[in-house]
N, C-alpha and C. Protein backbone atom coordinates (compact mmCIF):
# COMPACT_ATOMS: atom_id res chain seq x y z
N UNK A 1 120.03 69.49 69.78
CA UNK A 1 120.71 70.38 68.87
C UNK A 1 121.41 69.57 67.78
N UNK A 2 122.26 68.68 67.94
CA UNK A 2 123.16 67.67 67.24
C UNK A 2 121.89 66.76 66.52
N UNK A 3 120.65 66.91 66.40
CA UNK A 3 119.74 66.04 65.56
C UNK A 3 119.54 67.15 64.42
N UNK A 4 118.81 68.28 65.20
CA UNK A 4 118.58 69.53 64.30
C UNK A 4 120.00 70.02 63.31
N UNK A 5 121.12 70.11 64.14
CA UNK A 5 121.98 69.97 62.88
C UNK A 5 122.15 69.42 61.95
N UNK A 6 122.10 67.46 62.18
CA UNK A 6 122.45 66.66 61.46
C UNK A 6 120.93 66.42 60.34
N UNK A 7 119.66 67.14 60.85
CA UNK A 7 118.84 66.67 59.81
C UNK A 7 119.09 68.08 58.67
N UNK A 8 119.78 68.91 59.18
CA UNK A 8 119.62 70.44 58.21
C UNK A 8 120.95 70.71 57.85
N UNK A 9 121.44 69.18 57.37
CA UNK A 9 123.02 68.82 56.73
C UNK A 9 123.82 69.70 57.35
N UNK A 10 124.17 70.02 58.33
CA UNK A 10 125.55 71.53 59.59
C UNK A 10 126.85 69.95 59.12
N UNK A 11 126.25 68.69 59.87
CA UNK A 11 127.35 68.28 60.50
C UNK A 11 126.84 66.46 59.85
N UNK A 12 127.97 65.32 60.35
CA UNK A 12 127.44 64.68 60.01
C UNK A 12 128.17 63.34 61.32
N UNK A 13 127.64 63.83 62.19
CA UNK A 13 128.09 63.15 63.32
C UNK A 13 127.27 62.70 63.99
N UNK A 14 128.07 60.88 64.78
CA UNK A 14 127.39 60.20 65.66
C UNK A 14 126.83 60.62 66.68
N UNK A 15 125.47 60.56 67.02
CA UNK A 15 124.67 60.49 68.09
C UNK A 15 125.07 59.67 68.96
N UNK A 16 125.69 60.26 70.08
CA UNK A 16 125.82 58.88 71.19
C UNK A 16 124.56 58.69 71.76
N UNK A 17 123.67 58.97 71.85
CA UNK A 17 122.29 58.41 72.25
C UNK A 17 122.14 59.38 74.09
N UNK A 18 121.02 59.06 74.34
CA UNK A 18 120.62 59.48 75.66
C UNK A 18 121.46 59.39 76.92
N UNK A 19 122.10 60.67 77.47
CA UNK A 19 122.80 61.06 78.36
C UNK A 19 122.37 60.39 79.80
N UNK A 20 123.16 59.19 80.43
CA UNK A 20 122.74 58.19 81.45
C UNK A 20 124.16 58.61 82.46
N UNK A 21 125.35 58.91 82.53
CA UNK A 21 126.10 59.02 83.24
C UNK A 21 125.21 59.98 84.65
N UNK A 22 126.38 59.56 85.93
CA UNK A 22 125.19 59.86 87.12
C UNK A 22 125.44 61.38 87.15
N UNK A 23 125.18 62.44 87.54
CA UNK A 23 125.16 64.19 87.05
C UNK A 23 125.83 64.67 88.41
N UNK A 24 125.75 63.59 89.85
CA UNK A 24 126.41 64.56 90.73
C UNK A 24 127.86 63.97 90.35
N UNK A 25 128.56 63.64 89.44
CA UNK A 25 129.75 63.44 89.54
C UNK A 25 130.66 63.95 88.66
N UNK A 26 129.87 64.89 87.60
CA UNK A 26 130.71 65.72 86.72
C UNK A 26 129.62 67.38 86.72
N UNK A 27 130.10 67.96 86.15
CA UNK A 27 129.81 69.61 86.05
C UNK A 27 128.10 69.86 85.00
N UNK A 28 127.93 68.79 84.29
CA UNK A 28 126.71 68.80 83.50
C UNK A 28 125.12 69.60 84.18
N UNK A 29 124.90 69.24 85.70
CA UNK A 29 123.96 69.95 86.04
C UNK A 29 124.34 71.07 86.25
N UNK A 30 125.76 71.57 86.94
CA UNK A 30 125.92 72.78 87.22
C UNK A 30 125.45 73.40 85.73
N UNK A 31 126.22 73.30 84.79
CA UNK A 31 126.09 73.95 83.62
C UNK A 31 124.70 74.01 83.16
N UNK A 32 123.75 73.10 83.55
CA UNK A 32 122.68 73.21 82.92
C UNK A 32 121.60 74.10 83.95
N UNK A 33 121.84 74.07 84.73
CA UNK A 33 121.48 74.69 86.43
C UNK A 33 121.85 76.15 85.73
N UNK A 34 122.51 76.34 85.21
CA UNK A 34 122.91 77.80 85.21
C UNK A 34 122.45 78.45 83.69
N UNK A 35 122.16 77.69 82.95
CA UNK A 35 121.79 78.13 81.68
C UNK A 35 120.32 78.49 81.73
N UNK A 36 120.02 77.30 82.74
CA UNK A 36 117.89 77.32 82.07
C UNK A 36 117.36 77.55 83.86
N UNK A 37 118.49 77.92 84.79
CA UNK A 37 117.78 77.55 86.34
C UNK A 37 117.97 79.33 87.18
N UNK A 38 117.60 79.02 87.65
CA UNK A 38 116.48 80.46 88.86
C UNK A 38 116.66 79.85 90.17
N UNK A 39 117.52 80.71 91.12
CA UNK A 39 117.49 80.54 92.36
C UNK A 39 116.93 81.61 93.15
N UNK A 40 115.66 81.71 93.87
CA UNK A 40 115.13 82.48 94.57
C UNK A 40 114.95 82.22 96.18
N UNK A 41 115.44 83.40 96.74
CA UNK A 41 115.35 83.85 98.10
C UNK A 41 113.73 84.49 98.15
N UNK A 42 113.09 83.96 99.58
CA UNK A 42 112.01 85.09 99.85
C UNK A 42 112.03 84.97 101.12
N UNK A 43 111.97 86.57 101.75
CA UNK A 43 111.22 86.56 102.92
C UNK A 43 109.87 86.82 103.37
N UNK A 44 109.48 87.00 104.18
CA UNK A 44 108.38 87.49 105.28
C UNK A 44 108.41 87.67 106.32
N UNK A 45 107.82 88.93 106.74
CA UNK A 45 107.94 89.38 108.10
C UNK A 45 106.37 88.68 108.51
N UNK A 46 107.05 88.81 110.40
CA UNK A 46 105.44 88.48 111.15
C UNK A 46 104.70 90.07 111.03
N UNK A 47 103.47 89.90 110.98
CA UNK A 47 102.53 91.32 110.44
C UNK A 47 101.41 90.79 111.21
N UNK A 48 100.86 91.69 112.71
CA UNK A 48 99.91 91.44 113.26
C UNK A 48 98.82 92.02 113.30
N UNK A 49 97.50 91.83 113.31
CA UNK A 49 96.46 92.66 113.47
C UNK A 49 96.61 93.90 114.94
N UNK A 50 96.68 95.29 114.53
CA UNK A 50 96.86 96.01 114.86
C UNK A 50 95.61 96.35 116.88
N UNK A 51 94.53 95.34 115.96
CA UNK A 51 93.05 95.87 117.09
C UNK A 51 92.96 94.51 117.71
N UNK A 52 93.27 93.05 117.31
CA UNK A 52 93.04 91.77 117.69
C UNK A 52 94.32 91.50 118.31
N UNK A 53 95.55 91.50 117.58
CA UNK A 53 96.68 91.15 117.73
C UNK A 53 96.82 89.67 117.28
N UNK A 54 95.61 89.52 116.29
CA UNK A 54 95.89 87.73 115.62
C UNK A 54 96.94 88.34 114.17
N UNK A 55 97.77 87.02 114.23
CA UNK A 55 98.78 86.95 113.54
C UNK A 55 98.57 87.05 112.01
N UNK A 56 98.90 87.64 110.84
CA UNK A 56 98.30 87.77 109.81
C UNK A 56 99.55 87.23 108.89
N UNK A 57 100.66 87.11 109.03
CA UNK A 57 101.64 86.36 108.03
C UNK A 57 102.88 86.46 109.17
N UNK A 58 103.51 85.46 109.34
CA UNK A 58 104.57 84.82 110.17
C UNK A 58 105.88 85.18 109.00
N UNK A 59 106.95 85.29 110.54
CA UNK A 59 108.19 85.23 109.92
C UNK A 59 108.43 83.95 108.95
N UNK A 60 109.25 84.18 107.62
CA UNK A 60 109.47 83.02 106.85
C UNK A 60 110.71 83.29 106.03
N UNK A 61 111.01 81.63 105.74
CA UNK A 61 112.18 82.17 104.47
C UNK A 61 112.08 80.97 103.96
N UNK A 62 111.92 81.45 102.45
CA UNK A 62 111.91 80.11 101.45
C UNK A 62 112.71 80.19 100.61
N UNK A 63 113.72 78.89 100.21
CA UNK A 63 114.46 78.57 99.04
C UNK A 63 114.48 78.15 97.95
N UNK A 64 113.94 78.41 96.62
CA UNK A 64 113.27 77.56 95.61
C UNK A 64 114.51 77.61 94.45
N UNK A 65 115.16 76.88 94.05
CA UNK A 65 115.25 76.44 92.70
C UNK A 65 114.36 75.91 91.45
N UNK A 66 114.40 76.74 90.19
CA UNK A 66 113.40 76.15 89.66
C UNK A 66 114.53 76.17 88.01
N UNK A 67 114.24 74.97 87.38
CA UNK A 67 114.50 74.58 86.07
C UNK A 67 113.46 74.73 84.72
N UNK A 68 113.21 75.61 84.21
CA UNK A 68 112.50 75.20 83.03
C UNK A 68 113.00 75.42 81.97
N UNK A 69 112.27 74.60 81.00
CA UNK A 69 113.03 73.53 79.82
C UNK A 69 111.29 73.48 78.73
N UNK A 70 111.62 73.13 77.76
CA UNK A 70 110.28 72.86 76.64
C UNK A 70 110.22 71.56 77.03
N UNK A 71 109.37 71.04 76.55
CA UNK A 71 108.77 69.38 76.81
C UNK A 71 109.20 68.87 75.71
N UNK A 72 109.64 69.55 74.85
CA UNK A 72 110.23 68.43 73.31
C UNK A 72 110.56 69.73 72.34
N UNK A 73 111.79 69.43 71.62
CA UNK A 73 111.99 69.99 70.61
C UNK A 73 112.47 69.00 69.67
N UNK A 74 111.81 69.50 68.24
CA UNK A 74 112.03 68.91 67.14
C UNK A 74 111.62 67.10 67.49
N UNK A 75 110.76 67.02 68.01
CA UNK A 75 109.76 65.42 68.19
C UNK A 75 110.88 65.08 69.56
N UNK A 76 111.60 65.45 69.72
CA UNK A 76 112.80 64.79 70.79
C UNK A 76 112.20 65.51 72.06
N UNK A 77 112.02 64.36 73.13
CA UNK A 77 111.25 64.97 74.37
C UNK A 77 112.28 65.24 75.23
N UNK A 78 112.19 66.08 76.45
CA UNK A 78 113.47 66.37 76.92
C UNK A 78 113.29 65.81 79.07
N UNK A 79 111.82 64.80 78.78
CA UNK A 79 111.32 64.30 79.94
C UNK A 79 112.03 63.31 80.23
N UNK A 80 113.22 62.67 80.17
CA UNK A 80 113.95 61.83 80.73
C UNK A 80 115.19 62.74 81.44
N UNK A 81 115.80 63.79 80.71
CA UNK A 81 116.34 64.56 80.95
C UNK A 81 115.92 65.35 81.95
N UNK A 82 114.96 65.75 82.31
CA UNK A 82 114.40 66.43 83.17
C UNK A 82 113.84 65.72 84.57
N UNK A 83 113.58 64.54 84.41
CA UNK A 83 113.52 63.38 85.12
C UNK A 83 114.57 62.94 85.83
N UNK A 84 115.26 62.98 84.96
CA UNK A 84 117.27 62.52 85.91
C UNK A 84 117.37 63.51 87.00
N UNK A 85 116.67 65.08 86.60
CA UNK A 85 117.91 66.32 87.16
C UNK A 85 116.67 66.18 88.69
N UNK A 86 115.46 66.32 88.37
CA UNK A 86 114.31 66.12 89.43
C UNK A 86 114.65 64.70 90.21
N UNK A 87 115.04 63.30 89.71
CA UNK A 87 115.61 62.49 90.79
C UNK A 87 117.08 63.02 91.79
N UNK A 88 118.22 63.69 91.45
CA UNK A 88 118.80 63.73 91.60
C UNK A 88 118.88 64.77 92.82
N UNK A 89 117.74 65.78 92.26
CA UNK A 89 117.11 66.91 93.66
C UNK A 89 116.58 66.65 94.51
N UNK A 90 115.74 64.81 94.62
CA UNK A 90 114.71 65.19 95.29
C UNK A 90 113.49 66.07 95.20
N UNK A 91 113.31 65.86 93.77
CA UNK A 91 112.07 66.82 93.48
C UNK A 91 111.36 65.94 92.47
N UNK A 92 109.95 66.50 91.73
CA UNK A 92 109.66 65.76 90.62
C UNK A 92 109.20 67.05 89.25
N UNK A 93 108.98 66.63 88.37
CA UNK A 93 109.07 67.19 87.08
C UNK A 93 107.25 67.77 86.76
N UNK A 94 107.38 69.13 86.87
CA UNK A 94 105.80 69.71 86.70
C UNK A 94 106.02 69.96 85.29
N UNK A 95 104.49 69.94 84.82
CA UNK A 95 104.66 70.45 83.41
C UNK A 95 103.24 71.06 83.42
């Protein structure tokens, strides 16, 4: 945002450069977790064949967080950024 301003004369301020501080130690993922992120619950019941009695979908419960984000705006890629938040989960970065 602060590039897109500064190239479309808004503002005329220093870029501190690429955001490296570690994210579980201040509020930055929460905030960003909550702007661009999706937390989904699912269940499933067990559902058996009525004439066999073979099992056709088992009890389940899944937890997914999911983040999505553009791959670059304005030439600026946002895959390091997205890279930090996926190390930090234990996850990795689909595109």
């Amino acid at each position: 945002m602060l590039t897109w301003l500064k190239t479309n004369g808004y503002v005329d301020i220093k870029s501190l450069g690429t955001y490296t501080s570690d994210m579980t130690r201040n509020s930055l993922l929460a905030g960003f977790i909550d702007a661009d992120g999706s937390f989904k619950i699912r269940t499933t019941e067990l559902k058996k064949n009525i004439d066999t009695g073979q099992i056709i979908t088992k009890n389940r419960i899944a937890c997914s967080l999911s983040i999505e984000q553009r791959k670059e705006k304005n030439s600026v890629s946002y895959l390091p950024l997205m890279s930090c938040i996926a190390t930090v989960l234990g996850a990795t970065v689909k595109f």
